[in-house]
PDB file of N, CA and C in Angstrom:
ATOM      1  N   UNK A   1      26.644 -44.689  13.797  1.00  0.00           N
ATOM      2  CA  UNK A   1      27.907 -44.645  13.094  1.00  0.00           C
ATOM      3  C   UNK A   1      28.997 -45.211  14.001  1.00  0.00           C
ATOM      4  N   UNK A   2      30.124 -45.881  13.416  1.00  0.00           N
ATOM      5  CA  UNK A   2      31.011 -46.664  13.691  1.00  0.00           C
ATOM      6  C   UNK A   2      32.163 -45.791  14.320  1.00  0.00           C
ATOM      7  N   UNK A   3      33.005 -45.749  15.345  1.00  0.00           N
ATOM      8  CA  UNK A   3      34.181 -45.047  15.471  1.00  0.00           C
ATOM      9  C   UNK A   3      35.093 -45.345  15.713  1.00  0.00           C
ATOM     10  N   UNK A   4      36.483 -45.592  15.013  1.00  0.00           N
ATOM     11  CA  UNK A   4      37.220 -46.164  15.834  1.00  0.00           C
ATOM     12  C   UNK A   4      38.171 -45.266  16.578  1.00  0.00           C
ATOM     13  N   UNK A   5      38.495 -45.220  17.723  1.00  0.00           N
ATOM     14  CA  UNK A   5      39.267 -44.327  18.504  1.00  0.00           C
ATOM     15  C   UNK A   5      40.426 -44.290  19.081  1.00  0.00           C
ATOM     16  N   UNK A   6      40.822 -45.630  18.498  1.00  0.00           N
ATOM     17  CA  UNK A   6      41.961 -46.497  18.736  1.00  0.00           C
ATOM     18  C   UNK A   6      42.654 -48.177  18.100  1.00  0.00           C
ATOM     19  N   UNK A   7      43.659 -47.836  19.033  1.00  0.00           N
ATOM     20  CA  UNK A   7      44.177 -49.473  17.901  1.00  0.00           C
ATOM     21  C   UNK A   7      42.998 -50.804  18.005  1.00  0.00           C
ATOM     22  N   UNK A   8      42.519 -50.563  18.553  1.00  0.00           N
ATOM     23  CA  UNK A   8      41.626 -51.954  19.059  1.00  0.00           C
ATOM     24  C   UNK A   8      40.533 -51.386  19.995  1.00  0.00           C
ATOM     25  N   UNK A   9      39.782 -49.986  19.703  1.00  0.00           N
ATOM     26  CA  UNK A   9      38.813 -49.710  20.570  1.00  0.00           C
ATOM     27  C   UNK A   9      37.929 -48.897  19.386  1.00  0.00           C
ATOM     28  N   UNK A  10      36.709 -49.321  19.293  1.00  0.00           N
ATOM     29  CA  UNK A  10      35.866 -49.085  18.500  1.00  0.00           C
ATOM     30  C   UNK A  10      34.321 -48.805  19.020  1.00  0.00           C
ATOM     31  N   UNK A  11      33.830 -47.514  19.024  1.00  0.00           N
ATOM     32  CA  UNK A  11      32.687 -47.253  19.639  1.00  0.00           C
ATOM     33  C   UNK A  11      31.353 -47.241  18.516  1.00  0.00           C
ATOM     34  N   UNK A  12      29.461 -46.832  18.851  1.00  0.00           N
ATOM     35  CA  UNK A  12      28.953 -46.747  18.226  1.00  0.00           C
ATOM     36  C   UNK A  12      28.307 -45.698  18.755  1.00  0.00           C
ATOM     37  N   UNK A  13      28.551 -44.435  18.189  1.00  0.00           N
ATOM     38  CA  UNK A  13      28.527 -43.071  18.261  1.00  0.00           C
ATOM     39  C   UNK A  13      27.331 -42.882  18.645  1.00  0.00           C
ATOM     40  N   UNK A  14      25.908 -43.600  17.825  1.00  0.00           N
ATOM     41  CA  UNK A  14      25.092 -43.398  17.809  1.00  0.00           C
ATOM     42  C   UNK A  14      24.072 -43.989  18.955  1.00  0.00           C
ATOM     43  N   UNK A  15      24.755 -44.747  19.760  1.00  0.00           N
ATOM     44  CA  UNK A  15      24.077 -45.479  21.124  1.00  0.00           C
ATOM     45  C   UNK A  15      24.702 -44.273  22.272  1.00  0.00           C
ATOM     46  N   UNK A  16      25.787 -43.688  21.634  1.00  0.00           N
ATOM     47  CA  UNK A  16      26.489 -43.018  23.011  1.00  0.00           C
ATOM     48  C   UNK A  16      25.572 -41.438  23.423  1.00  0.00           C
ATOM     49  N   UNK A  17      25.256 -41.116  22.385  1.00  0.00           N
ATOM     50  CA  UNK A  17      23.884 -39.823  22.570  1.00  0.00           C
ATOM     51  C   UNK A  17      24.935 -38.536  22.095  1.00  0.00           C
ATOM     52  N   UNK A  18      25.514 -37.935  23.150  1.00  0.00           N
ATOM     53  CA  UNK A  18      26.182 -36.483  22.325  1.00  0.00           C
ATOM     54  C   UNK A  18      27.592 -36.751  22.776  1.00  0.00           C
ATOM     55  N   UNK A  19      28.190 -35.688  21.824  1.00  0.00           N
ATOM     56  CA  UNK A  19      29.447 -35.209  21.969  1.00  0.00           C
ATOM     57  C   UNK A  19      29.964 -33.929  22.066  1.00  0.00           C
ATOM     58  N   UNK A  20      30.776 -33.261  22.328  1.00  0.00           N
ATOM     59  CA  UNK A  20      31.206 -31.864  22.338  1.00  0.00           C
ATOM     60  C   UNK A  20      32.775 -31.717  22.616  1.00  0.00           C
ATOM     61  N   UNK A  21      33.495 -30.571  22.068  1.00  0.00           N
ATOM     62  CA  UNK A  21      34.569 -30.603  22.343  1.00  0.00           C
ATOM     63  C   UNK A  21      34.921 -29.726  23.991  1.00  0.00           C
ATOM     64  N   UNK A  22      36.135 -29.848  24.607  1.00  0.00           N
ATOM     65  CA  UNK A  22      36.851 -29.402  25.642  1.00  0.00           C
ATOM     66  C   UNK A  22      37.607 -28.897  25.330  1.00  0.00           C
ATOM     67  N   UNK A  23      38.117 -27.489  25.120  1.00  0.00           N
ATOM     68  CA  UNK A  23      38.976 -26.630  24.549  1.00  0.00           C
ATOM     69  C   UNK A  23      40.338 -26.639  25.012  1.00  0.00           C
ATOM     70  N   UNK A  24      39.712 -26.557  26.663  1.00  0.00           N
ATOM     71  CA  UNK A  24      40.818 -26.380  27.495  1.00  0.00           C
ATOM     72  C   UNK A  24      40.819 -27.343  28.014  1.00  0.00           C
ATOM     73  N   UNK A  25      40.725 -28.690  27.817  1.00  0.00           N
ATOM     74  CA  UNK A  25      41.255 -30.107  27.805  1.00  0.00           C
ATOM     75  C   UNK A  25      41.937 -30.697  26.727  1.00  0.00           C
ATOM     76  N   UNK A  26      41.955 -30.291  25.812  1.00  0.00           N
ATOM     77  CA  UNK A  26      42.313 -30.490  24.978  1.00  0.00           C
ATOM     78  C   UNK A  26      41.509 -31.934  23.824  1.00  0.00           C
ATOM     79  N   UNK A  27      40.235 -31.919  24.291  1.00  0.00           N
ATOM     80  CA  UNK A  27      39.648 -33.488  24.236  1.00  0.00           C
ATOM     81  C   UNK A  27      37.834 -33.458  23.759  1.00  0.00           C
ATOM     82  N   UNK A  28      37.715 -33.818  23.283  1.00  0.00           N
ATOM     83  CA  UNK A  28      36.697 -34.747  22.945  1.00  0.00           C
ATOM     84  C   UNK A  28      35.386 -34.955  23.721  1.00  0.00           C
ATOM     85  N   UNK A  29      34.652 -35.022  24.204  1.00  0.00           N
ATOM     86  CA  UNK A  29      33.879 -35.690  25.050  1.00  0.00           C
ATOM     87  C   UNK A  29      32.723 -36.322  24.717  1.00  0.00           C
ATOM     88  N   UNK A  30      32.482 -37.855  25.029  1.00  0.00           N
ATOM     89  CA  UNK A  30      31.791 -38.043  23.392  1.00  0.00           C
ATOM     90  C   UNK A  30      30.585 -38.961  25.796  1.00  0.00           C
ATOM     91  N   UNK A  31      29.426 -38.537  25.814  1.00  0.00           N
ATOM     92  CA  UNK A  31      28.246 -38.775  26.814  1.00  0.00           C
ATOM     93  C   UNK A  31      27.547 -39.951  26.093  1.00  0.00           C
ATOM     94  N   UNK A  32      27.506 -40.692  26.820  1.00  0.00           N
ATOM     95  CA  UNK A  32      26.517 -41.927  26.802  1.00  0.00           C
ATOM     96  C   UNK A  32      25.205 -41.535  27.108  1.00  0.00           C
ATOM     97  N   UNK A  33      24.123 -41.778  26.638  1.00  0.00           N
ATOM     98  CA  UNK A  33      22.456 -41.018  26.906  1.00  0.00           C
ATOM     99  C   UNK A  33      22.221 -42.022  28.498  1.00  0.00           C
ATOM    100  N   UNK A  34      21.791 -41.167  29.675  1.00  0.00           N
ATOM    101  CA  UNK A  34      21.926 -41.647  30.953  1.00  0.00           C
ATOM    102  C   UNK A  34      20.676 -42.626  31.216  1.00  0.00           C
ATOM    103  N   UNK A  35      21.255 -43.466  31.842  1.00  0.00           N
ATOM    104  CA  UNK A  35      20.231 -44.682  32.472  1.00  0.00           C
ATOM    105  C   UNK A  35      19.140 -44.292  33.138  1.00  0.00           C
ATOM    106  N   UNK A  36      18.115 -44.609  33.431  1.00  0.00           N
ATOM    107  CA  UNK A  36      17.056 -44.474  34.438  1.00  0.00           C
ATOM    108  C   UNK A  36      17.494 -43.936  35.446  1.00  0.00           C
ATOM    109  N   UNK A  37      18.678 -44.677  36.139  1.00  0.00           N
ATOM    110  CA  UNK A  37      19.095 -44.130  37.299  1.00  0.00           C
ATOM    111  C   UNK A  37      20.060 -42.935  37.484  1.00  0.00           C
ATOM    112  N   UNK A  38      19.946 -42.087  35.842  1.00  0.00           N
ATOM    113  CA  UNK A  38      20.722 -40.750  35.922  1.00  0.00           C
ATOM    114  C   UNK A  38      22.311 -40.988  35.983  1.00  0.00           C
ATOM    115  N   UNK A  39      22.692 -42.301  36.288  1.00  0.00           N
ATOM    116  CA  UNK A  39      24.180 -42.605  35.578  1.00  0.00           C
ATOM    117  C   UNK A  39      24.577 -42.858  33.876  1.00  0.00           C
ATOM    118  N   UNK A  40      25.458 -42.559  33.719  1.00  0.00           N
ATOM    119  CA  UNK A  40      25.731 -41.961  32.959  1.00  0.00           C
ATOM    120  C   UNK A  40      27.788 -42.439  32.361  1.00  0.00           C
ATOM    121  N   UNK A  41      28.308 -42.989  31.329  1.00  0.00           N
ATOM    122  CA  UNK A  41      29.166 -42.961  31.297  1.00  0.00           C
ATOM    123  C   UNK A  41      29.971 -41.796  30.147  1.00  0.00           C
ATOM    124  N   UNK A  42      31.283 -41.338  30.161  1.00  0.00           N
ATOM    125  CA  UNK A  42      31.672 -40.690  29.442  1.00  0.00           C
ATOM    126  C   UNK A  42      32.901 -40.787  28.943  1.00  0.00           C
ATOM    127  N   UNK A  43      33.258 -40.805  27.816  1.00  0.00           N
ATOM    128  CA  UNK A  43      34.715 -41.152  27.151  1.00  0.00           C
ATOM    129  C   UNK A  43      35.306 -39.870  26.705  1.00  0.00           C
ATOM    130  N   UNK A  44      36.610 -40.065  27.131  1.00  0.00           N
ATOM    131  CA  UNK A  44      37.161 -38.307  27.090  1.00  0.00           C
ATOM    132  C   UNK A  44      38.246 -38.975  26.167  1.00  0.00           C
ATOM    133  N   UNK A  45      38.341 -38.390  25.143  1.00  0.00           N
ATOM    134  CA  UNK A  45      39.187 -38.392  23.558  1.00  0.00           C
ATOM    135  C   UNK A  45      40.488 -36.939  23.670  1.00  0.00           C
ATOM    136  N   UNK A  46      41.476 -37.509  24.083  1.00  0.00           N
ATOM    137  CA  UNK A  46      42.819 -36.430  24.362  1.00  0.00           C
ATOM    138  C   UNK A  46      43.372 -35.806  22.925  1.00  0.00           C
ATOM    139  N   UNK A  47      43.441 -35.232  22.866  1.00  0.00           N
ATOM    140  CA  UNK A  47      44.677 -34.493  21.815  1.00  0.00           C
ATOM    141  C   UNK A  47      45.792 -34.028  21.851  1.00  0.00           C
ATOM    142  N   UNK A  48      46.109 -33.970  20.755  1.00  0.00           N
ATOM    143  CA  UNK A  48      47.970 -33.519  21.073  1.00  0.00           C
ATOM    144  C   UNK A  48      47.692 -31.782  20.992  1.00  0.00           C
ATOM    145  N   UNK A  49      46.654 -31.631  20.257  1.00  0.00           N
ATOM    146  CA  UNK A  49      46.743 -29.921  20.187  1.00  0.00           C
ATOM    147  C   UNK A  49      45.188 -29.725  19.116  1.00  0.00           C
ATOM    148  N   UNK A  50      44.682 -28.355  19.420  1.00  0.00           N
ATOM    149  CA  UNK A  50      43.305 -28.012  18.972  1.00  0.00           C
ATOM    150  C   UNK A  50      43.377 -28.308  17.384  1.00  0.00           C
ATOM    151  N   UNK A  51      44.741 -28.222  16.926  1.00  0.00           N
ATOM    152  CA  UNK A  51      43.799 -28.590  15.040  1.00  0.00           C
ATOM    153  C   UNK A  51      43.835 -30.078  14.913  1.00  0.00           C
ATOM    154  N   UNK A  52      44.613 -31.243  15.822  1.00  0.00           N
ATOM    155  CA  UNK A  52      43.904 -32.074  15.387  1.00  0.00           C
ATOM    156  C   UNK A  52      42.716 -32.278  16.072  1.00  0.00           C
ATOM    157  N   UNK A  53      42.565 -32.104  17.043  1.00  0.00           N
ATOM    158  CA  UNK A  53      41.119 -31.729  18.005  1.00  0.00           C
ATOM    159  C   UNK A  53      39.855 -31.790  16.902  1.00  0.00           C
ATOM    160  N   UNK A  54      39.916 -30.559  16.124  1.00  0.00           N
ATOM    161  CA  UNK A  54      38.943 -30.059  15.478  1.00  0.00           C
ATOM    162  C   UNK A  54      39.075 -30.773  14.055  1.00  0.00           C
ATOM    163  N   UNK A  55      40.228 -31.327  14.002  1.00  0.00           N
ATOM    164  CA  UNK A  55      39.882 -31.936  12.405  1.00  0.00           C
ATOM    165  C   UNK A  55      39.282 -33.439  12.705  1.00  0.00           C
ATOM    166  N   UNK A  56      39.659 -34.147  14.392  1.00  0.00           N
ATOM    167  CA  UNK A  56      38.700 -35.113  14.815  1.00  0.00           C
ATOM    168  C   UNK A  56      37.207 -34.928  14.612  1.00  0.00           C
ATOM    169  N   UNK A  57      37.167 -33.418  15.578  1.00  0.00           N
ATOM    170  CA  UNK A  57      36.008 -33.173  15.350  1.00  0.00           C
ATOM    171  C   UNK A  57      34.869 -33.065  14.433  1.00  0.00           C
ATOM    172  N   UNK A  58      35.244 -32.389  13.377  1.00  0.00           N
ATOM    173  CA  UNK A  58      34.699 -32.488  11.963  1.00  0.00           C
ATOM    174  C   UNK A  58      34.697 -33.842  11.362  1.00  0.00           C
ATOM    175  N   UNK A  59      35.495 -34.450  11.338  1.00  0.00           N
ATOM    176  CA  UNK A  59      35.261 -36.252  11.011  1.00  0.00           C
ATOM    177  C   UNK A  59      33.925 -36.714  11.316  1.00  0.00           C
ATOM    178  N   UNK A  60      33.695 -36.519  12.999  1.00  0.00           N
ATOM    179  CA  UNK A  60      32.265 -36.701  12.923  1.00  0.00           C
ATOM    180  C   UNK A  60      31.427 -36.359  12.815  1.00  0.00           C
ATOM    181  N   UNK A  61      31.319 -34.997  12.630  1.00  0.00           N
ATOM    182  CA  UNK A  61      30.274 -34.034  11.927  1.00  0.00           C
ATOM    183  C   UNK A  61      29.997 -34.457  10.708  1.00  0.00           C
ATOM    184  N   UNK A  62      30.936 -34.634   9.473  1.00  0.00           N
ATOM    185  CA  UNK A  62      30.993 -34.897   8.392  1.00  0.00           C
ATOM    186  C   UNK A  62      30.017 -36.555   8.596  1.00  0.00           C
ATOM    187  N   UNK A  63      30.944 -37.126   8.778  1.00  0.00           N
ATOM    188  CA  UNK A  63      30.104 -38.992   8.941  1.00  0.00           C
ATOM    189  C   UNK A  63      28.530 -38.461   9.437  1.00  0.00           C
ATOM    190  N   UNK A  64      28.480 -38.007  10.141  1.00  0.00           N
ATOM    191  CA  UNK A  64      27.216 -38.249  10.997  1.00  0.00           C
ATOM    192  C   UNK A  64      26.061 -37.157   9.713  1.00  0.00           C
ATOM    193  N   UNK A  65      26.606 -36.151   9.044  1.00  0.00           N
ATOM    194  CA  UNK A  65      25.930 -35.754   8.200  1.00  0.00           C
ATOM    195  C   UNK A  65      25.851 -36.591   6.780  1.00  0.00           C
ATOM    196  N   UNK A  66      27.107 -37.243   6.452  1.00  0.00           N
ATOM    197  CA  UNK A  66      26.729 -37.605   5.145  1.00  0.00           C
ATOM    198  C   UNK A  66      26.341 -39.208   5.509  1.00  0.00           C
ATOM    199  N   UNK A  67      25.633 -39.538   6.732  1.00  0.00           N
ATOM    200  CA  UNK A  67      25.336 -41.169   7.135  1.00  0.00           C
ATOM    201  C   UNK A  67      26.055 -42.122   6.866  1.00  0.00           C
ATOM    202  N   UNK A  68      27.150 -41.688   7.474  1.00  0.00           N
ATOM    203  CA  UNK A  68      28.409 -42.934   7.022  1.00  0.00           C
ATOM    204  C   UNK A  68      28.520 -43.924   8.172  1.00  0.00           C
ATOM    205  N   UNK A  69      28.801 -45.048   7.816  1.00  0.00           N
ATOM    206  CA  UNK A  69      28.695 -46.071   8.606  1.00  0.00           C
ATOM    207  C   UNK A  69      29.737 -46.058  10.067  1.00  0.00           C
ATOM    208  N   UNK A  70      30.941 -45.888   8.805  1.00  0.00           N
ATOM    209  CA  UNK A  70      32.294 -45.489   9.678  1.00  0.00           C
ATOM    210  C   UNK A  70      33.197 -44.667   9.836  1.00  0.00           C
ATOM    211  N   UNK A  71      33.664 -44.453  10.523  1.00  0.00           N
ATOM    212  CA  UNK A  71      34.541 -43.007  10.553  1.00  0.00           C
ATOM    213  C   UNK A  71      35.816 -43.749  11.078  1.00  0.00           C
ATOM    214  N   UNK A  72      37.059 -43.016  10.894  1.00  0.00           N
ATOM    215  CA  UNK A  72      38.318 -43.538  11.851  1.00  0.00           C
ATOM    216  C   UNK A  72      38.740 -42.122  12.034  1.00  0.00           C
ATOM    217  N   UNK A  73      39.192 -42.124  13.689  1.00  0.00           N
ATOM    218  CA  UNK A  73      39.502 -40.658  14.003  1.00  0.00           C
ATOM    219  C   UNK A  73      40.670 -41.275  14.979  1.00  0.00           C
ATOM    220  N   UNK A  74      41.369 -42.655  14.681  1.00  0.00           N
ATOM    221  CA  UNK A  74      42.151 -42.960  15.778  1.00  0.00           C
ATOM    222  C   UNK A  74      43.732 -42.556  15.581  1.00  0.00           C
ATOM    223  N   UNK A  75      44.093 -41.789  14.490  1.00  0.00           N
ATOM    224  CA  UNK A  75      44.911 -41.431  14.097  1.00  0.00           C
ATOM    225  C   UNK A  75      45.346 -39.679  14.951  1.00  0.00           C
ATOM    226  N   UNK A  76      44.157 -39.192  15.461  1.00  0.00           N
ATOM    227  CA  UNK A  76      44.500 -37.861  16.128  1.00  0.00           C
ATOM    228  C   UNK A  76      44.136 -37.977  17.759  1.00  0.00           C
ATOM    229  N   UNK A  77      43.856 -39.246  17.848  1.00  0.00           N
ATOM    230  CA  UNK A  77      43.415 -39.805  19.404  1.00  0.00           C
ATOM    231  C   UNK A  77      45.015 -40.032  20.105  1.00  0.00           C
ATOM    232  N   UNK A  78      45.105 -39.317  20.907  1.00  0.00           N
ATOM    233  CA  UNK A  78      46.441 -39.462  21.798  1.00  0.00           C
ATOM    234  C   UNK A  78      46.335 -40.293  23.226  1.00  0.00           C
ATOM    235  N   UNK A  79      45.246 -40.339  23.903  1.00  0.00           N
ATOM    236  CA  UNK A  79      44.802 -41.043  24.779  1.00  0.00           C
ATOM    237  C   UNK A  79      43.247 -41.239  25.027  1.00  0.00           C
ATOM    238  N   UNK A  80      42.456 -42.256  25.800  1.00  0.00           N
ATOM    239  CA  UNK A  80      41.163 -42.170  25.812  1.00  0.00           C
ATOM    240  C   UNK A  80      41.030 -42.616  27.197  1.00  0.00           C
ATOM    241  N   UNK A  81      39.967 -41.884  27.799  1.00  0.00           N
ATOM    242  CA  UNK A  81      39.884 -42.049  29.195  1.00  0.00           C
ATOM    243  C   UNK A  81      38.174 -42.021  29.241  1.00  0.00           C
ATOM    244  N   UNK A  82      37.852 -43.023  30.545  1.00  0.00           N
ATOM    245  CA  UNK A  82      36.451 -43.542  30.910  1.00  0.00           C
ATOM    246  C   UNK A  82      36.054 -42.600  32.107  1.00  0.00           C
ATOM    247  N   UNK A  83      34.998 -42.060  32.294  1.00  0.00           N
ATOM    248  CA  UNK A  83      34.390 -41.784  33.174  1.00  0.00           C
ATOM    249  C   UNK A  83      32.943 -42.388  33.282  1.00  0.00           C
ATOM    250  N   UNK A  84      32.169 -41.710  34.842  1.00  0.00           N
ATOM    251  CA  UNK A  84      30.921 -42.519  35.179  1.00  0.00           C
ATOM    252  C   UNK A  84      30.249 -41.074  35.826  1.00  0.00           C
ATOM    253  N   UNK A  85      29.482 -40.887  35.258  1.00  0.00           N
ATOM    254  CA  UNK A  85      28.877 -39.168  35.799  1.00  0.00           C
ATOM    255  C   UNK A  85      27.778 -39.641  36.295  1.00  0.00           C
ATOM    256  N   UNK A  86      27.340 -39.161  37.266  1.00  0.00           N
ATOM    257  CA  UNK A  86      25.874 -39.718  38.168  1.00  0.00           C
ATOM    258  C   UNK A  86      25.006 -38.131  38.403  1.00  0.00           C
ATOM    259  N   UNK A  87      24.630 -37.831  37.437  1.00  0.00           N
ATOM    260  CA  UNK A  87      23.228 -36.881  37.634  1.00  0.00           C
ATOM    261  C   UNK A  87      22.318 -36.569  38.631  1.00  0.00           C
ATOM    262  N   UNK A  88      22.000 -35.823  38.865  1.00  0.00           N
ATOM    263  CA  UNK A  88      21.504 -35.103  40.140  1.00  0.00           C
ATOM    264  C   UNK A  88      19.966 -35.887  39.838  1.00  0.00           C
TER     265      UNK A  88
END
């Protein structure tokens, strides 16, 4: 499934492996499934506050249950930030 997360940044949910929310980040965290070499990238999805958090959240619950191609959740996306997690 398709995501867009921003004005001009568009992911595919379904190559990235899981997601989960950060309560007390206020954010998103949507894990890339890790390389051979246990690296690993991660996109952290900010919010302005937990109900749009969770009504992001459910967007993709919903898409990903009713097999929707695309979703747009870039409307409750306040910032998006890259990380690189390297596994033990």
């Amino acid at each position: 499934m398709w995501v867009k997360i921003g004005d001009n940044h568009v992911i595919n949910l379904n190559l990235m492996g899981e997601f989960w929310c950060d309560f007390e980040s206020l954010c998103i965290v949507i894990g890339e499934i890790p390389f051979d070499s246990g690296v690993k990238r991660i996109l952290l999805l900010y919010f302005e506050d937990d109900g749009k958090m969770m009504k992001a959240y459910e967007t993709l619950i919903d898409g990903l249950k009713l097999n929707k191609n695309y979703v747009d959740i870039s409307g409750h996306v306040v910032n998006v930030e890259e990380a690189v997690y390297e596994g033990e």
